[in-house]
Structures are given as C-alpha cells and as structure tokens.
N, C-alpha and C. Protein backbone atom coordinates (compact mmCIF):
# COMPACT_ATOMS: atom_id res chain seq x y z
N UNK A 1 32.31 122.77 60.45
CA UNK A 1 32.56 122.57 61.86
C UNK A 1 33.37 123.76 62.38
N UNK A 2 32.82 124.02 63.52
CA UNK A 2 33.90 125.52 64.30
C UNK A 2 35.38 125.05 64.57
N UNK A 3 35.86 125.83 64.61
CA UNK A 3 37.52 126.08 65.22
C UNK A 3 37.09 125.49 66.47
N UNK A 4 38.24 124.76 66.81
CA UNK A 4 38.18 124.13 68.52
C UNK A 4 38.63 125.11 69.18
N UNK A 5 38.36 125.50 70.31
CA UNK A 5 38.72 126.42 71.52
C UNK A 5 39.91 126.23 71.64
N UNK A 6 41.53 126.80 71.46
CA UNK A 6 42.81 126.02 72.38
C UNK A 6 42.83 127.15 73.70
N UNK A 7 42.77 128.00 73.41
CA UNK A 7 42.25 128.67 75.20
C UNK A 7 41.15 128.75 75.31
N UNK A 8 40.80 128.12 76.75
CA UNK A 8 39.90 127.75 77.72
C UNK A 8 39.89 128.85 78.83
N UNK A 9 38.32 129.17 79.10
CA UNK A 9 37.95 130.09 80.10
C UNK A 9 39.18 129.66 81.43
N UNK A 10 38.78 128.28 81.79
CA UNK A 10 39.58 127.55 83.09
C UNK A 10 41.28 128.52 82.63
N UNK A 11 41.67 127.61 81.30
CA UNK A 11 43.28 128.23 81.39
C UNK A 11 43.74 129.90 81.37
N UNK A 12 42.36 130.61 80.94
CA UNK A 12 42.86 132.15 80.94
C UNK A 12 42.57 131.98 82.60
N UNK A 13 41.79 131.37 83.40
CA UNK A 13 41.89 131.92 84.69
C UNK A 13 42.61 131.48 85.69
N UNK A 14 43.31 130.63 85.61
CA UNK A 14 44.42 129.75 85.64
C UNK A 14 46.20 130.67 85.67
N UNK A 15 46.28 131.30 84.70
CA UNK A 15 46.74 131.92 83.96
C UNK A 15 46.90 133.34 85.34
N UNK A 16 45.59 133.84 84.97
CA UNK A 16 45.17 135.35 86.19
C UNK A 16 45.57 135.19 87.45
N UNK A 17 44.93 133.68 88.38
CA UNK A 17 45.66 132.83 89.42
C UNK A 17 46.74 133.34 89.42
N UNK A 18 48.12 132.77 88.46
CA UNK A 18 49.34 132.59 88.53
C UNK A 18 50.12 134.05 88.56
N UNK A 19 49.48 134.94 87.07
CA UNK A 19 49.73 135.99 87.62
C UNK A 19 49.47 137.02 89.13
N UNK A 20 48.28 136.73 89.78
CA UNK A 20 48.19 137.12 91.34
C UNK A 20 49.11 137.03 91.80
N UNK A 21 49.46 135.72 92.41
CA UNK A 21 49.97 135.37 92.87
C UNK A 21 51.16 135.66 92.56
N UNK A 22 52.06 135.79 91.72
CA UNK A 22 53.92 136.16 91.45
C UNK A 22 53.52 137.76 91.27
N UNK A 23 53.09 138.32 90.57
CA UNK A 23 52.95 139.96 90.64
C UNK A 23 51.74 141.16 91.07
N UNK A 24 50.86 140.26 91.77
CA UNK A 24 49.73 141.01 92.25
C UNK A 24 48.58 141.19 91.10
N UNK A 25 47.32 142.10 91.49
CA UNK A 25 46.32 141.80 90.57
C UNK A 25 46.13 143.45 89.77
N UNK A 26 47.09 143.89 90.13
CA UNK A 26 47.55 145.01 89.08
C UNK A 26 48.25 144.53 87.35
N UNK A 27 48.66 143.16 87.48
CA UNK A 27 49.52 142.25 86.72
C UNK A 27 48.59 141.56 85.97
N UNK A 28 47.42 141.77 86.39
CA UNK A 28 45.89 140.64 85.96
C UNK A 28 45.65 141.84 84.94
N UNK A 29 46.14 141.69 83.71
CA UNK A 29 45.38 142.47 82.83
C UNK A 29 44.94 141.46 81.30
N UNK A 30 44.53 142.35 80.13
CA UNK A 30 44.56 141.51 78.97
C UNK A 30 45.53 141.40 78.27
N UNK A 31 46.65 142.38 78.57
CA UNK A 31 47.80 141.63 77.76
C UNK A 31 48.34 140.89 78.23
N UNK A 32 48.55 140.95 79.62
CA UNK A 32 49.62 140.33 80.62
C UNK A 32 49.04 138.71 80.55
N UNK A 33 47.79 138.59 80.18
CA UNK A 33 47.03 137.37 80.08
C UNK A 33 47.66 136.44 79.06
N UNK A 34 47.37 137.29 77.45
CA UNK A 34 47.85 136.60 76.48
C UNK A 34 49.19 136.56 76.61
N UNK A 35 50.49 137.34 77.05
CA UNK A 35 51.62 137.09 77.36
C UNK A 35 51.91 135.72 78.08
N UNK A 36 51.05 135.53 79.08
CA UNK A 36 51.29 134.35 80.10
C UNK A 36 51.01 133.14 78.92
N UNK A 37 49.70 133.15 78.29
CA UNK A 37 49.38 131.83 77.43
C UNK A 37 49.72 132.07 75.96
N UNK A 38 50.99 132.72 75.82
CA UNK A 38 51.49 132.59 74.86
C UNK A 38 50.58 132.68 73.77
N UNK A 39 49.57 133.51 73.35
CA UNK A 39 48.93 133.96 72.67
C UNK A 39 47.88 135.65 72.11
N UNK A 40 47.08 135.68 71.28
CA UNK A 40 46.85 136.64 71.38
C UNK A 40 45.58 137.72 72.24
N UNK A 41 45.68 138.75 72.11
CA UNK A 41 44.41 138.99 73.41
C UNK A 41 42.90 138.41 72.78
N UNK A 42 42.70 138.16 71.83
CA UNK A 42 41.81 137.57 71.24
C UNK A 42 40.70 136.28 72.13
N UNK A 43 41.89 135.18 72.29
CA UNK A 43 40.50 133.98 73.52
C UNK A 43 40.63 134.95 74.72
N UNK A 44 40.72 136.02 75.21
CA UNK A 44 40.78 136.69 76.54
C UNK A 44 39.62 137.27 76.41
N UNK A 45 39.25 138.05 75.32
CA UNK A 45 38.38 139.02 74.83
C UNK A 45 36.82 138.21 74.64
N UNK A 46 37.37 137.06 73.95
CA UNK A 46 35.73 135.97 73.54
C UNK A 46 35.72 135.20 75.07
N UNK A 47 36.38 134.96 76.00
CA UNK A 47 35.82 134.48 77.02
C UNK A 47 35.38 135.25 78.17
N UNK A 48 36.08 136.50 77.95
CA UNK A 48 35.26 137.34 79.37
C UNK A 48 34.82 138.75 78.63
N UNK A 49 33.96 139.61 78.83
CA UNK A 49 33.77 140.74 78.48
C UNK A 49 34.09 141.68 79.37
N UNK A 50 35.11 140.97 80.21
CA UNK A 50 35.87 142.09 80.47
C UNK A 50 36.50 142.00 81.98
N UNK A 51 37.27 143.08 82.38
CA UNK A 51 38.40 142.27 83.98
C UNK A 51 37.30 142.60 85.00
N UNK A 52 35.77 142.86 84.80
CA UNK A 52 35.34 143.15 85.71
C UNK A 52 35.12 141.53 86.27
N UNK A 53 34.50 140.98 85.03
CA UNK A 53 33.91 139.64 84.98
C UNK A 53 35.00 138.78 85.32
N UNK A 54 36.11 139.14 84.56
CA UNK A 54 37.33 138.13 85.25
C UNK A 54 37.72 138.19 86.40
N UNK A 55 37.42 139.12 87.16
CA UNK A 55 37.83 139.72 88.64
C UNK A 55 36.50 138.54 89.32
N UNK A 56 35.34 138.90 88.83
CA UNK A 56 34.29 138.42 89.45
C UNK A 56 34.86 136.65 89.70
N UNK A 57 35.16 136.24 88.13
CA UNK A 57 35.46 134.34 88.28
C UNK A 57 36.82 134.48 89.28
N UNK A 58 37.92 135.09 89.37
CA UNK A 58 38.92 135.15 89.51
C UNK A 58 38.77 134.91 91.78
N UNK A 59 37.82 135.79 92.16
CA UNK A 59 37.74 135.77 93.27
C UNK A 59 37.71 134.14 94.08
N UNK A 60 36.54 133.71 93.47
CA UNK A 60 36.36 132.00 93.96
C UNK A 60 37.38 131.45 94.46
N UNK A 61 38.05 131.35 92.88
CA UNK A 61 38.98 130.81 92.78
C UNK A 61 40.68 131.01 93.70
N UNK A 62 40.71 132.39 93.73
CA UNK A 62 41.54 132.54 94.89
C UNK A 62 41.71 132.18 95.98
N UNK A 63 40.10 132.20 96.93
CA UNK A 63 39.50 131.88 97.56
C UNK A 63 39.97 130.28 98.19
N UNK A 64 39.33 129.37 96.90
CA UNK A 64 40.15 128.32 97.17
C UNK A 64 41.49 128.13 97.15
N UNK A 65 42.24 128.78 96.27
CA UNK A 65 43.54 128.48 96.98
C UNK A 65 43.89 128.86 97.86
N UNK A 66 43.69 129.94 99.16
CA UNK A 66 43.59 130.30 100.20
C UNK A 66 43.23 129.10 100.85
N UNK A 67 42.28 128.63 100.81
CA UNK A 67 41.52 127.44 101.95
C UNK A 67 42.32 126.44 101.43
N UNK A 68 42.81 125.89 100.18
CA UNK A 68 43.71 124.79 100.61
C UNK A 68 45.23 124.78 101.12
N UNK A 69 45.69 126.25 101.10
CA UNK A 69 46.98 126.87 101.08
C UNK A 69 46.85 126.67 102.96
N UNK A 70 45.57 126.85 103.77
CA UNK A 70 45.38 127.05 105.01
C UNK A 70 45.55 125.82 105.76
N UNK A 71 44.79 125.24 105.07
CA UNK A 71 44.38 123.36 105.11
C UNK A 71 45.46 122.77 105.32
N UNK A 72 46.52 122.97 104.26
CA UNK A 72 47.91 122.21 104.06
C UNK A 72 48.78 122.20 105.18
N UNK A 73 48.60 123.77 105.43
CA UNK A 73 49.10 124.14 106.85
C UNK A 73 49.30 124.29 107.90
N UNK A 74 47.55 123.34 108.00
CA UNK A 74 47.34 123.08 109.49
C UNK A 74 47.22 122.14 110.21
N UNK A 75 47.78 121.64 111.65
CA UNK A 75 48.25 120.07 111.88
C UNK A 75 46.86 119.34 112.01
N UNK A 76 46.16 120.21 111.80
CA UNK A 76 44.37 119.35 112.40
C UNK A 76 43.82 119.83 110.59
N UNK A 77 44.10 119.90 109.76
CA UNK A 77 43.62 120.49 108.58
C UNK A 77 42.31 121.48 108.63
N UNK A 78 42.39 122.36 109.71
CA UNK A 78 41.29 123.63 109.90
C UNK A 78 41.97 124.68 109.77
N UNK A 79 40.85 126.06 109.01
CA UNK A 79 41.35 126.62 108.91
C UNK A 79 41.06 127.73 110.17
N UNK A 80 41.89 128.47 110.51
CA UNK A 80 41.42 129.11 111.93
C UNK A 80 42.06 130.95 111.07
N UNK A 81 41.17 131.80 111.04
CA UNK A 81 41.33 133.54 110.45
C UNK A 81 42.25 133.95 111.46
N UNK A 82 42.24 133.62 112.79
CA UNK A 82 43.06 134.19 114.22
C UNK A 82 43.87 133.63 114.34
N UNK A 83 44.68 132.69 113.74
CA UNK A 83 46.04 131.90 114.13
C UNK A 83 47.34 132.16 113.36
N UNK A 84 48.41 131.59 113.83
CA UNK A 84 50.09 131.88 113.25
C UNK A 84 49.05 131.39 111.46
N UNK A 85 48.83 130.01 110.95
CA UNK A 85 48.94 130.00 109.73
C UNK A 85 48.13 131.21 108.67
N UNK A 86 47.37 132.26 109.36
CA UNK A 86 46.95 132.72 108.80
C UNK A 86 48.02 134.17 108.48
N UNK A 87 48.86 134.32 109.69
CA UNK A 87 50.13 134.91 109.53
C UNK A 87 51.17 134.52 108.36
N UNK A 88 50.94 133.43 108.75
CA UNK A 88 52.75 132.58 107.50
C UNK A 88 51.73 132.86 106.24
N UNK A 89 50.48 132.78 105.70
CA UNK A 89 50.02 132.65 104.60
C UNK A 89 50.65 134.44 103.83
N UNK A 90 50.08 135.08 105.23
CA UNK A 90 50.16 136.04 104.30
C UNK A 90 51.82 136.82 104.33
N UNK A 91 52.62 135.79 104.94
CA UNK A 91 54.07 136.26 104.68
C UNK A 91 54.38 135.51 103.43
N UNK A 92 54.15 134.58 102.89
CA UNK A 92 54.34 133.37 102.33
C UNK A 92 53.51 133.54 100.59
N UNK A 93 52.49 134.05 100.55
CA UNK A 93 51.63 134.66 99.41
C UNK A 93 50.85 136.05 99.54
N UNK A 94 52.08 136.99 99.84
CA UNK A 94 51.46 138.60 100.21
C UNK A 94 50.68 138.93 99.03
N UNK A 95 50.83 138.90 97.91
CA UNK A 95 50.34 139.51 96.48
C UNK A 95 48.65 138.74 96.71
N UNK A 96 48.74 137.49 96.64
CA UNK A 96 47.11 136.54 96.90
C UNK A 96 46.41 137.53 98.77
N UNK A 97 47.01 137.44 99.04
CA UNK A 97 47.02 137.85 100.78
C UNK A 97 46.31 139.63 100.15
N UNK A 98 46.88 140.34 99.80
CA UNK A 98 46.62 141.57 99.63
C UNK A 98 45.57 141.51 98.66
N UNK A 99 45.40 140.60 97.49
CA UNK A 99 44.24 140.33 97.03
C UNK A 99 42.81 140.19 97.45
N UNK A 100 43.31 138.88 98.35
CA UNK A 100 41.66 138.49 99.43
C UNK A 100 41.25 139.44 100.27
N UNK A 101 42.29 140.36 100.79
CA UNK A 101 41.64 140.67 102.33
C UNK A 101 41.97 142.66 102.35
N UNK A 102 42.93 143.11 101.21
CA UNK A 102 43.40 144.46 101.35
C UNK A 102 42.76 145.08 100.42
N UNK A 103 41.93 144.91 99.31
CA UNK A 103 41.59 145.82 98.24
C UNK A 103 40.09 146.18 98.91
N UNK A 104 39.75 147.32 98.33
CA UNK A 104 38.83 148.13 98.23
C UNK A 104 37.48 146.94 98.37
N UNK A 105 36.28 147.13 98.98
CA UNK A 105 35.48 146.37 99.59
C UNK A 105 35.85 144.66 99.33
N UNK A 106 36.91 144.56 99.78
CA UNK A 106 36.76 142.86 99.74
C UNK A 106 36.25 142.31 101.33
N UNK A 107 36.45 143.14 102.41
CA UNK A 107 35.68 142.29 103.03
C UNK A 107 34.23 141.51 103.27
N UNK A 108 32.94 142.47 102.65
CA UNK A 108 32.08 141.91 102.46
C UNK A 108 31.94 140.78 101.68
N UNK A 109 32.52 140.56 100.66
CA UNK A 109 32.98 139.66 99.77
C UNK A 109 33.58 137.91 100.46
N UNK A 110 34.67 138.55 100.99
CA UNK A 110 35.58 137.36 101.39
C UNK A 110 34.65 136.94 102.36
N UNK A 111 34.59 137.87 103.58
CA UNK A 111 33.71 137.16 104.93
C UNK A 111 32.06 136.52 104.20
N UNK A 112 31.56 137.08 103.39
CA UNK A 112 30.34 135.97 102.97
C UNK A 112 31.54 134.59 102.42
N UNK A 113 31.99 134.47 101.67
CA UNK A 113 32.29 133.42 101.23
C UNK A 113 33.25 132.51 102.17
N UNK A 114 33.94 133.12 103.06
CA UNK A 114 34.72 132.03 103.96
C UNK A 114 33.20 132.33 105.74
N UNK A 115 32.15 132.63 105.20
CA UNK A 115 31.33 132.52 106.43
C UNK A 115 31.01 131.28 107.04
N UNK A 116 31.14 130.01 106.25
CA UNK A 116 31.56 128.21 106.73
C UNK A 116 32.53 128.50 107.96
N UNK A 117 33.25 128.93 108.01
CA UNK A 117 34.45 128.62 108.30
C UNK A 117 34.85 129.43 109.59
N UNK A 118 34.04 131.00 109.50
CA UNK A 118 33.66 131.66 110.72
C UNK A 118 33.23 130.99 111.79
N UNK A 119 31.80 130.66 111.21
CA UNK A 119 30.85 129.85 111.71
C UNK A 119 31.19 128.83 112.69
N UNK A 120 32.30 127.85 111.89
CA UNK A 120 32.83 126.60 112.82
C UNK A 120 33.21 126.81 113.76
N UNK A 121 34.45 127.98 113.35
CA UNK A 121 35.53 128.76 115.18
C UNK A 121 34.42 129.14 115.99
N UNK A 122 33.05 130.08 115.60
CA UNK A 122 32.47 130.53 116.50
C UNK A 122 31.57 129.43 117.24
N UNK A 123 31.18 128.33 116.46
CA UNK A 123 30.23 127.50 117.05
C UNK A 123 31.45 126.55 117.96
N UNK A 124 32.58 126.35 117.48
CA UNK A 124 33.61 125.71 119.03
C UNK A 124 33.23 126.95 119.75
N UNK A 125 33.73 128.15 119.89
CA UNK A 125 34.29 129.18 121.14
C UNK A 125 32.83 128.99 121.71
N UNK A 126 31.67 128.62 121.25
CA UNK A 126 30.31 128.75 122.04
C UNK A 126 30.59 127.37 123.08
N UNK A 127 30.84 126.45 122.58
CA UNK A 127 30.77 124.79 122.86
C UNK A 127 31.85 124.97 124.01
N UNK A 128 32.91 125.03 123.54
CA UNK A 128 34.04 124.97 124.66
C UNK A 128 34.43 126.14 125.81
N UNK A 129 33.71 127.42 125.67
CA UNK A 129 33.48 128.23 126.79
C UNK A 129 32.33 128.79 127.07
N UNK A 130 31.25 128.41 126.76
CA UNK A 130 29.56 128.08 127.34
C UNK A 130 29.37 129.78 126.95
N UNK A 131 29.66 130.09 126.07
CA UNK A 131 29.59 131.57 125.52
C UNK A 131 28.49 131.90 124.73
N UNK A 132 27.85 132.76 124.52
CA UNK A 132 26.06 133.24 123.54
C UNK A 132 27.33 133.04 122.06
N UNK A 133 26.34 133.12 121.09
CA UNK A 133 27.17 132.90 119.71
C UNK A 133 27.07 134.62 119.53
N UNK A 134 26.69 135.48 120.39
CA UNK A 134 26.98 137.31 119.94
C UNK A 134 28.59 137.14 120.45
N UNK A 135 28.70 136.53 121.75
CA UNK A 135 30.24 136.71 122.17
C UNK A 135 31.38 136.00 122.03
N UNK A 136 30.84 135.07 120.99
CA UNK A 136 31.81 133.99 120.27
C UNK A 136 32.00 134.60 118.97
N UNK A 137 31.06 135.03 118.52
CA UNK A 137 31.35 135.87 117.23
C UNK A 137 32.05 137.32 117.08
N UNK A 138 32.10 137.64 118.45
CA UNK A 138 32.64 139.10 118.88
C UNK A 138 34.12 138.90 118.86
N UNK A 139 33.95 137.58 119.95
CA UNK A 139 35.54 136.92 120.20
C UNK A 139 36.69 136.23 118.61
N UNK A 140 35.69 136.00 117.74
CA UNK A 140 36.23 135.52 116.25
C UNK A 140 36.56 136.67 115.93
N UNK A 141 35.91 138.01 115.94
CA UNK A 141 35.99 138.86 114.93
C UNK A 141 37.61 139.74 115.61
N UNK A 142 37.08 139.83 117.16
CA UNK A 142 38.00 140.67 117.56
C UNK A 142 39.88 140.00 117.13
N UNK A 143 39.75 138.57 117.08
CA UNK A 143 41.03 138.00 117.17
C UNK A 143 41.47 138.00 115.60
N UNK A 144 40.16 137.66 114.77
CA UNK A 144 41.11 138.12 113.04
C UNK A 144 41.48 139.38 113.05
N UNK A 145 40.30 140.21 113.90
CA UNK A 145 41.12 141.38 113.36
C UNK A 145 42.47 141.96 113.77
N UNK A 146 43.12 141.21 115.21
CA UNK A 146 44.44 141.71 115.37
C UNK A 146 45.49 140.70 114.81
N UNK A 147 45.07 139.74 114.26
CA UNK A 147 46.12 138.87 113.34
C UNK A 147 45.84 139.22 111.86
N UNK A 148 44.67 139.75 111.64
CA UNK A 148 44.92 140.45 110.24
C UNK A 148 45.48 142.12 109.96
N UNK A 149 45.87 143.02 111.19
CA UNK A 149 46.65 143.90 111.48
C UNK A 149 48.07 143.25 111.45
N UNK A 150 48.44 142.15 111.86
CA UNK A 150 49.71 141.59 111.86
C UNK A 150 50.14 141.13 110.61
N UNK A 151 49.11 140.26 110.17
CA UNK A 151 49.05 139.46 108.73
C UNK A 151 49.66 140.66 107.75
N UNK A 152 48.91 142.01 108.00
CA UNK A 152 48.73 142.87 106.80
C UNK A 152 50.24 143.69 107.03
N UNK A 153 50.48 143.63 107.76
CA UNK A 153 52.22 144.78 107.96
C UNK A 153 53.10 143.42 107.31
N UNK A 154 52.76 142.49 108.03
CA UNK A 154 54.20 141.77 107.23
C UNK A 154 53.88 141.30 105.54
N UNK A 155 52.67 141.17 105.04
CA UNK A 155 52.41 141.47 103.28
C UNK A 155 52.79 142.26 102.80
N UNK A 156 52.39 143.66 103.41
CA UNK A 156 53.07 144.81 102.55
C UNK A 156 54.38 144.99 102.75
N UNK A 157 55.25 144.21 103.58
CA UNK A 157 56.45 144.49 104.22
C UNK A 157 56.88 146.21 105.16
N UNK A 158 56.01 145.75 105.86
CA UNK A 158 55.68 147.15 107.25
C UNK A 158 56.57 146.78 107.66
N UNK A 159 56.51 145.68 108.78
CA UNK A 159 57.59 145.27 109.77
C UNK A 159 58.42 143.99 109.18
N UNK A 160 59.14 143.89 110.07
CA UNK A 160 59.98 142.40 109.76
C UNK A 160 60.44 141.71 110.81
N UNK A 161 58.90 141.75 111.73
CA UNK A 161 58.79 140.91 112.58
C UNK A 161 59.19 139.29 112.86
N UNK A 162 60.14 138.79 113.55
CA UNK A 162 60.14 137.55 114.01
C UNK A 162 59.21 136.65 113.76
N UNK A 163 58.79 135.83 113.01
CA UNK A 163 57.61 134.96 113.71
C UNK A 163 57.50 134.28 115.03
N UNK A 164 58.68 134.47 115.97
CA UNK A 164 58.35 133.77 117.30
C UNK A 164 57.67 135.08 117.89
N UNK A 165 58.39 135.97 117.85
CA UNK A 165 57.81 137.41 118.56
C UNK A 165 56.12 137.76 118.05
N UNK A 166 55.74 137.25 116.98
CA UNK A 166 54.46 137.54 116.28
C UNK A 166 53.71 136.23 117.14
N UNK A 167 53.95 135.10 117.27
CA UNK A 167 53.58 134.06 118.03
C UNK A 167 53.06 134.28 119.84
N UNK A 168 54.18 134.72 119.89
CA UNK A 168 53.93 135.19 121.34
C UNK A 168 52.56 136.77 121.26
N UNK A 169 52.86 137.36 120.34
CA UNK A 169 52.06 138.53 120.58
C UNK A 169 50.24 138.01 120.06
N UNK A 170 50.03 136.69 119.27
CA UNK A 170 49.09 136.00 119.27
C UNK A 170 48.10 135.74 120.12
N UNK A 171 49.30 135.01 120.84
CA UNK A 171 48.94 134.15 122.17
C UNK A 171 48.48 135.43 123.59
N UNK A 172 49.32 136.26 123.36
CA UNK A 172 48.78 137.07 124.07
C UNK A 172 47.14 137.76 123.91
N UNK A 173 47.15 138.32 122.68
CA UNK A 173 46.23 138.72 122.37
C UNK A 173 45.02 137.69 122.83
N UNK A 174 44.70 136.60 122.36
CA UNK A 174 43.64 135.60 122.69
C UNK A 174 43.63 135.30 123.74
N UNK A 175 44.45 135.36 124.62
CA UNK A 175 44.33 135.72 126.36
C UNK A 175 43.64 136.86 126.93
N UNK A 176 44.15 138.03 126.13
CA UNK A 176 43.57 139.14 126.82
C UNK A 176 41.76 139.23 126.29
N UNK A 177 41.71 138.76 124.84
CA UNK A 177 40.58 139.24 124.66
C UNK A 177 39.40 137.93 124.90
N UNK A 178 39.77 136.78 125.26
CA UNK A 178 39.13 135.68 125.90
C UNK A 178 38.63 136.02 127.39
N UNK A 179 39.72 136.39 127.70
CA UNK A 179 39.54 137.09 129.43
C UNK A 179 38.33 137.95 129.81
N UNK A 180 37.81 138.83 128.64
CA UNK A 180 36.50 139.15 128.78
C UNK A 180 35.14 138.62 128.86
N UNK A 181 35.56 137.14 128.99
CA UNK A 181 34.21 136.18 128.83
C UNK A 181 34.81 135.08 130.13
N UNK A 182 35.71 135.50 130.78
CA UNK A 182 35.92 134.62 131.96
C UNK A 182 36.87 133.02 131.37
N UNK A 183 37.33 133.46 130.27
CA UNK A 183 38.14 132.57 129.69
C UNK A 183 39.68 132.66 130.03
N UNK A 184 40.20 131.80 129.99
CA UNK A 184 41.56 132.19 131.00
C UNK A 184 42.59 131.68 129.52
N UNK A 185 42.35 131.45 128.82
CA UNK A 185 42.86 130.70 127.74
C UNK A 185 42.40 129.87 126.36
N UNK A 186 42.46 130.58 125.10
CA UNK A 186 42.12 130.02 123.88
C UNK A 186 42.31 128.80 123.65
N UNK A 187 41.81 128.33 123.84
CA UNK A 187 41.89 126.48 123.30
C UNK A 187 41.81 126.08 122.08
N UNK A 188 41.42 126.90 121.04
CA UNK A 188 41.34 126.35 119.37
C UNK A 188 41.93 127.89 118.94
C-alpha cells in the first residue's frame, strides 16, 4: 500500500494564500512553502511542477477571497469595483490587493474572472439610468478605474489619504462622470 499524502495540494495552496497575503507573492516560493507547512520541499515539488502552475491554482483562489473579503463588507452583500469597499480592501489586504490587480498582465485575467460581477453594476447603470450597455460599461470602467488609481496609492503606501477625504473624492468622481449620460447622481 502507498504512503498516505500528509501534504495536500489544497494545504500547500492554502499555505501560498497565507503567505500572499502577510508578505506578498514574492514570499510564494518553494521553500517559503515547506517553511510555512513545516516540512520538506518535497510534497511542493510532487504536487505542482512548478510556481508557474501554482501561480495558475493560486489565482482562483485569491480571487475568492477577494469576493468574500468584498461581500463581508458590504451592507447589501454586493460587490461594487467603484466603491469605498473596494478602497478599504485594498488598504486593509495591500499584498492580496497588489496581487489581483498590480502585477504584470493581471488585468485580462482578473476582469475575465470577476466579469459576473461587472456585468451586474453594468446591467443596474443600464436599468436605473435608461443607458445603452456601451455607456454603462464605459461608466463601470471609467469609475474602477479612478478608485483603482486610489485603491493602488494607498496599497503601495503612495498617499495617506483620509478615508473621509477619499470618500468624498468618490462621490465626486461618479457625479462628474455620470453627468455625461444626463445622470445627476450614482445610485449603486
């Protein structure tokens, strides 16, 4: 009969998770792995062939903790890319934050996989301001992208902005750039 597995694909990635998250994914290596599970690089080596593949499982999974990290956070449990919680996330888990959204082509990546979730904000902004889904999707894109300019200075620690002052500069923003569709005010 074989040796039983005591590390598990799940716990080395588990493991990668945890390291993200406390030291970034520079920290996601194979020793730093077996260091975390108290063992040798050996079940690291027989379960992945390598950090490309672990990068590959590793993404999902981030992923979801992002969407429930968003969820938790929000008084209607949605997640919205243009709002304060997407700010506090990434003051709150910069290392995961700089993971999902700052490395080298992750946006094609992330935006297919959180595209559910696009989708929803853009199909309200169509519903609730009688907008084509080109200018609801224009209006989604334009507003992550100035809360993920905000998101991204306070991760790397750029500024050390207020969050009321970041709140207000939100709210502004989705005024001004709603206003181009005869919208006087963001409602979601």
């Amino acid at each position: 009969m074989p040796a039983k597995k005591l590390i598990t694909r799940e716990m080395i990635l588990n493991a990668a998770l945890k390291l993200l998250r406390e030291r970034g994914f520079e920290a996601v290596n194979i020793k730093e792995l077996a260091k975390e599970l108290k063992c040798s690089t050996q079940p690291v080596y027989l379960s992945f062939t390598g950090m490309d593949e672990l990068r590959e499982e590793l993404i999902p999974l981030a992923v979801k903790e992002f969407e429930e990290i968003m969820r938790n956070d929000s008084e209607k449990n949605e997640i919205r890319l243009y709002d304060m919680e997407y700010i506090h996330f990434a003051k709150r888990e910069p290392k995961l934050f700089c993971f999902l959204f700052m490395r080298a082509n992750a946006f094609a990546e992330i935006k297919r996989r959180l595209l559910p979730i696009i989708e929803q904000s853009v199909t309200e902004f169509m519903e609730i301001y009688q907008i084509s889904h080109e200018q609801a999707d224009d209006l989604h894109d334009h507003l992550w992208m100035h809360a993920h300019g905000i998101a991204s200075m306070i991760a790397t620690d750029f500024c050390d902005w207020d969050l009321e002052k970041v709140h207000r500069m939100i709210e502004e923003c989705k005024t001004a750039f709603a206003g181009q569709y005869g919208v006087t005010k963001i409602e979601v």
